[in-house]
Protein backbone atom coordinates (compact mmCIF):
# COMPACT_ATOMS: atom_id res chain seq x y z
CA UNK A 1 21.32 22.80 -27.48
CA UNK A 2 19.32 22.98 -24.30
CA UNK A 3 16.23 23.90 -26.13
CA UNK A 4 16.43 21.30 -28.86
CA UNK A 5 16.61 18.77 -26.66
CA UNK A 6 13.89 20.36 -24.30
CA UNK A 7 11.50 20.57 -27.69
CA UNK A 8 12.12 17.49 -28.54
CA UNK A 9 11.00 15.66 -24.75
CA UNK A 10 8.20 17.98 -24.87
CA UNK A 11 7.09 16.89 -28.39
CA UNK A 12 7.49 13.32 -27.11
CA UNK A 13 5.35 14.52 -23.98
CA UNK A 14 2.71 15.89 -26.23
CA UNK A 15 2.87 12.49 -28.68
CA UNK A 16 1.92 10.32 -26.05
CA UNK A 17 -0.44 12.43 -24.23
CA UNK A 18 -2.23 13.11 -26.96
CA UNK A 19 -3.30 9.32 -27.30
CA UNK A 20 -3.63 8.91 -23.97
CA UNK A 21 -5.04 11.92 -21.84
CA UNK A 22 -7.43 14.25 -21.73
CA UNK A 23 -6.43 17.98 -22.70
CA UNK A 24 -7.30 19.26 -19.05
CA UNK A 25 -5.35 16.34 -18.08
CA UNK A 26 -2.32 17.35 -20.35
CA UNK A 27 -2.71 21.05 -18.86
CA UNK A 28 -2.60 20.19 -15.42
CA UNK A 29 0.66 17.69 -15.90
CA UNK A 30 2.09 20.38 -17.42
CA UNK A 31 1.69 22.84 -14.84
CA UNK A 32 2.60 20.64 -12.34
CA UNK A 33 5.57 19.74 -14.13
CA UNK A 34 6.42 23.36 -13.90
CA UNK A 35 5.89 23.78 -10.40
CA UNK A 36 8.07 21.22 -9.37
CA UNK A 37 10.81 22.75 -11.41
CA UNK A 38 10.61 26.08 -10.20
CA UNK A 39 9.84 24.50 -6.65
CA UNK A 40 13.27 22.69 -7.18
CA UNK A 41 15.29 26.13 -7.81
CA UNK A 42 13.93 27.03 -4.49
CA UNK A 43 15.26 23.76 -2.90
CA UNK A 44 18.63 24.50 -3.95
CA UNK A 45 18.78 28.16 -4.53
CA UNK A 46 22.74 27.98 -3.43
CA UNK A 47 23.54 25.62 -5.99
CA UNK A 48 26.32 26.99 -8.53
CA UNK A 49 23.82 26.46 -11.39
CA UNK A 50 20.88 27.71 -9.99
CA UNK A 51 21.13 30.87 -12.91
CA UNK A 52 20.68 28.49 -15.71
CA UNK A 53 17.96 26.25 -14.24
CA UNK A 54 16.04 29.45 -12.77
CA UNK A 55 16.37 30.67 -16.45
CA UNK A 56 15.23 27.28 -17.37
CA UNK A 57 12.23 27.11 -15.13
CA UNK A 58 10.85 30.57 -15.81
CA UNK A 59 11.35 30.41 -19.86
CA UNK A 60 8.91 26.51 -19.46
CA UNK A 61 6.39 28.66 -17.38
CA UNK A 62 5.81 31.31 -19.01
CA UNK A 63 5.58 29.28 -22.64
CA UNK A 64 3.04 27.41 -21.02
CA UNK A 65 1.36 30.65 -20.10
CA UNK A 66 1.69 32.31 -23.15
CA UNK A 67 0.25 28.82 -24.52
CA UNK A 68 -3.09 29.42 -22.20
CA UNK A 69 -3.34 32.92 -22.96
CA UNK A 70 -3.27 32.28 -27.08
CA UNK A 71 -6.16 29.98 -26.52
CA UNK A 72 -8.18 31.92 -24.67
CA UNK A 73 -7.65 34.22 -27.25
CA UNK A 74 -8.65 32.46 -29.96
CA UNK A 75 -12.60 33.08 -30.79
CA UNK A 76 -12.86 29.62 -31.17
CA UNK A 77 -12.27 29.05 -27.23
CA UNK A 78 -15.58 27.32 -25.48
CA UNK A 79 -14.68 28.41 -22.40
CA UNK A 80 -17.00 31.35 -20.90
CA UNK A 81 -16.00 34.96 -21.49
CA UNK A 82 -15.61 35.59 -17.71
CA UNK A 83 -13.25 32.54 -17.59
CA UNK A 84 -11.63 33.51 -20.31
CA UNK A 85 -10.78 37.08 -19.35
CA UNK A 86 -9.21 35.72 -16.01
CA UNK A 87 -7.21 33.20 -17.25
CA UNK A 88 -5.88 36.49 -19.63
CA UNK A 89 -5.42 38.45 -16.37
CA UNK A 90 -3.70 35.55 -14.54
CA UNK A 91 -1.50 35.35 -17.59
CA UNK A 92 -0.60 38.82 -17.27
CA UNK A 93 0.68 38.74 -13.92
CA UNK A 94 2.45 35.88 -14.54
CA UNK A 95 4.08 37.42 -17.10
CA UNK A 96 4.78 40.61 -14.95
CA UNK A 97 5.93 38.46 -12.27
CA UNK A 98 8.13 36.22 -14.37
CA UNK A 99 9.82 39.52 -15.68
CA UNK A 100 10.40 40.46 -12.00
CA UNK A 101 12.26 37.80 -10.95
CA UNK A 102 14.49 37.57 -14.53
CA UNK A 103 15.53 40.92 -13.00
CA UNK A 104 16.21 40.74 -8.93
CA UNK A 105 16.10 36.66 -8.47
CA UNK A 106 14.81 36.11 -5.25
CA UNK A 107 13.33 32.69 -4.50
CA UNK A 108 10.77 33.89 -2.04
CA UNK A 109 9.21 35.18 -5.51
CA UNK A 110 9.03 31.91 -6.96
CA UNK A 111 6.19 30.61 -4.59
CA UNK A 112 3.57 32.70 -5.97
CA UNK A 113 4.00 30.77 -9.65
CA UNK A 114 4.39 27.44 -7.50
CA UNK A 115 1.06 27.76 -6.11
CA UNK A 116 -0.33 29.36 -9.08
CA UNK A 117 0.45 26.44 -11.29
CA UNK A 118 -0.29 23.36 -8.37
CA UNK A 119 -3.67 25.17 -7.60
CA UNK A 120 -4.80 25.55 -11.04
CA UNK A 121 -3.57 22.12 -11.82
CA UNK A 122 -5.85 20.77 -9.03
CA UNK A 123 -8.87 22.59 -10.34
CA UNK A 124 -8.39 21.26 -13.88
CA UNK A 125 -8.61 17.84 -11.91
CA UNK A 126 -11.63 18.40 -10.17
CA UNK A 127 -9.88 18.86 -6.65
């Protein structure tokens, strides 16, 4: 149920966006977005629910990853090779990361994708 209704705000995300904001624009709010939800699970790491919305958290990042990585990817990508290949090997370790935590949770490990995402989000703004 959780994912319906999380497809459906990020289809509604995606709607207006798309009319509205550039696609490095879309990219960083959505890594940001990320951040702060994984930055939240480290706010309240005590809380009784923090399983589900760690689970949460991690599952949004690393679609969003997996997102980057297909484009990069794709031989239609602009970007240049050397970009390419290190948004690929950032990908990876996300996804090697990600895997770490699903197996010994430990929210000092979630600061690495927090910066990840905020710093990368900055850059696609031009900070």
């Amino acid at each position: 149920m959780l994912t319906v209704a999380c497809n459906q705000q990020i289809n509604a995300y995606k709607t207006v966006h798309t009319a509205t904001v550039s696609g490095r624009d879309t990219e960083s709010d959505v890594l940001t977005k990320c951040a702060l939800k994984l930055n939240d699970c480290i706010d309240t790491w005590d809380h009784p629910d923090i399983g589900t919305r760690l689970s949460d958290a991690l599952k949004l990042n690393q679609r969003v990853w997996t997102i980057f990585q297909t484009e990069v990817a794709n031989d239609a990508c602009q970007l240049p090779g050397e970009i390419r290949i290190n948004i690929l090997r950032l990908s990876a370790f996300i996804n090697r990361h990600t895997v770490d935590i699903m197996i010994t949770p430990a929210k000092e490990k979630l600061n690495i994708l927090v910066n990840i995402n905020l710093n990368i989000a900055a850059g696609l703004q031009g900070r």
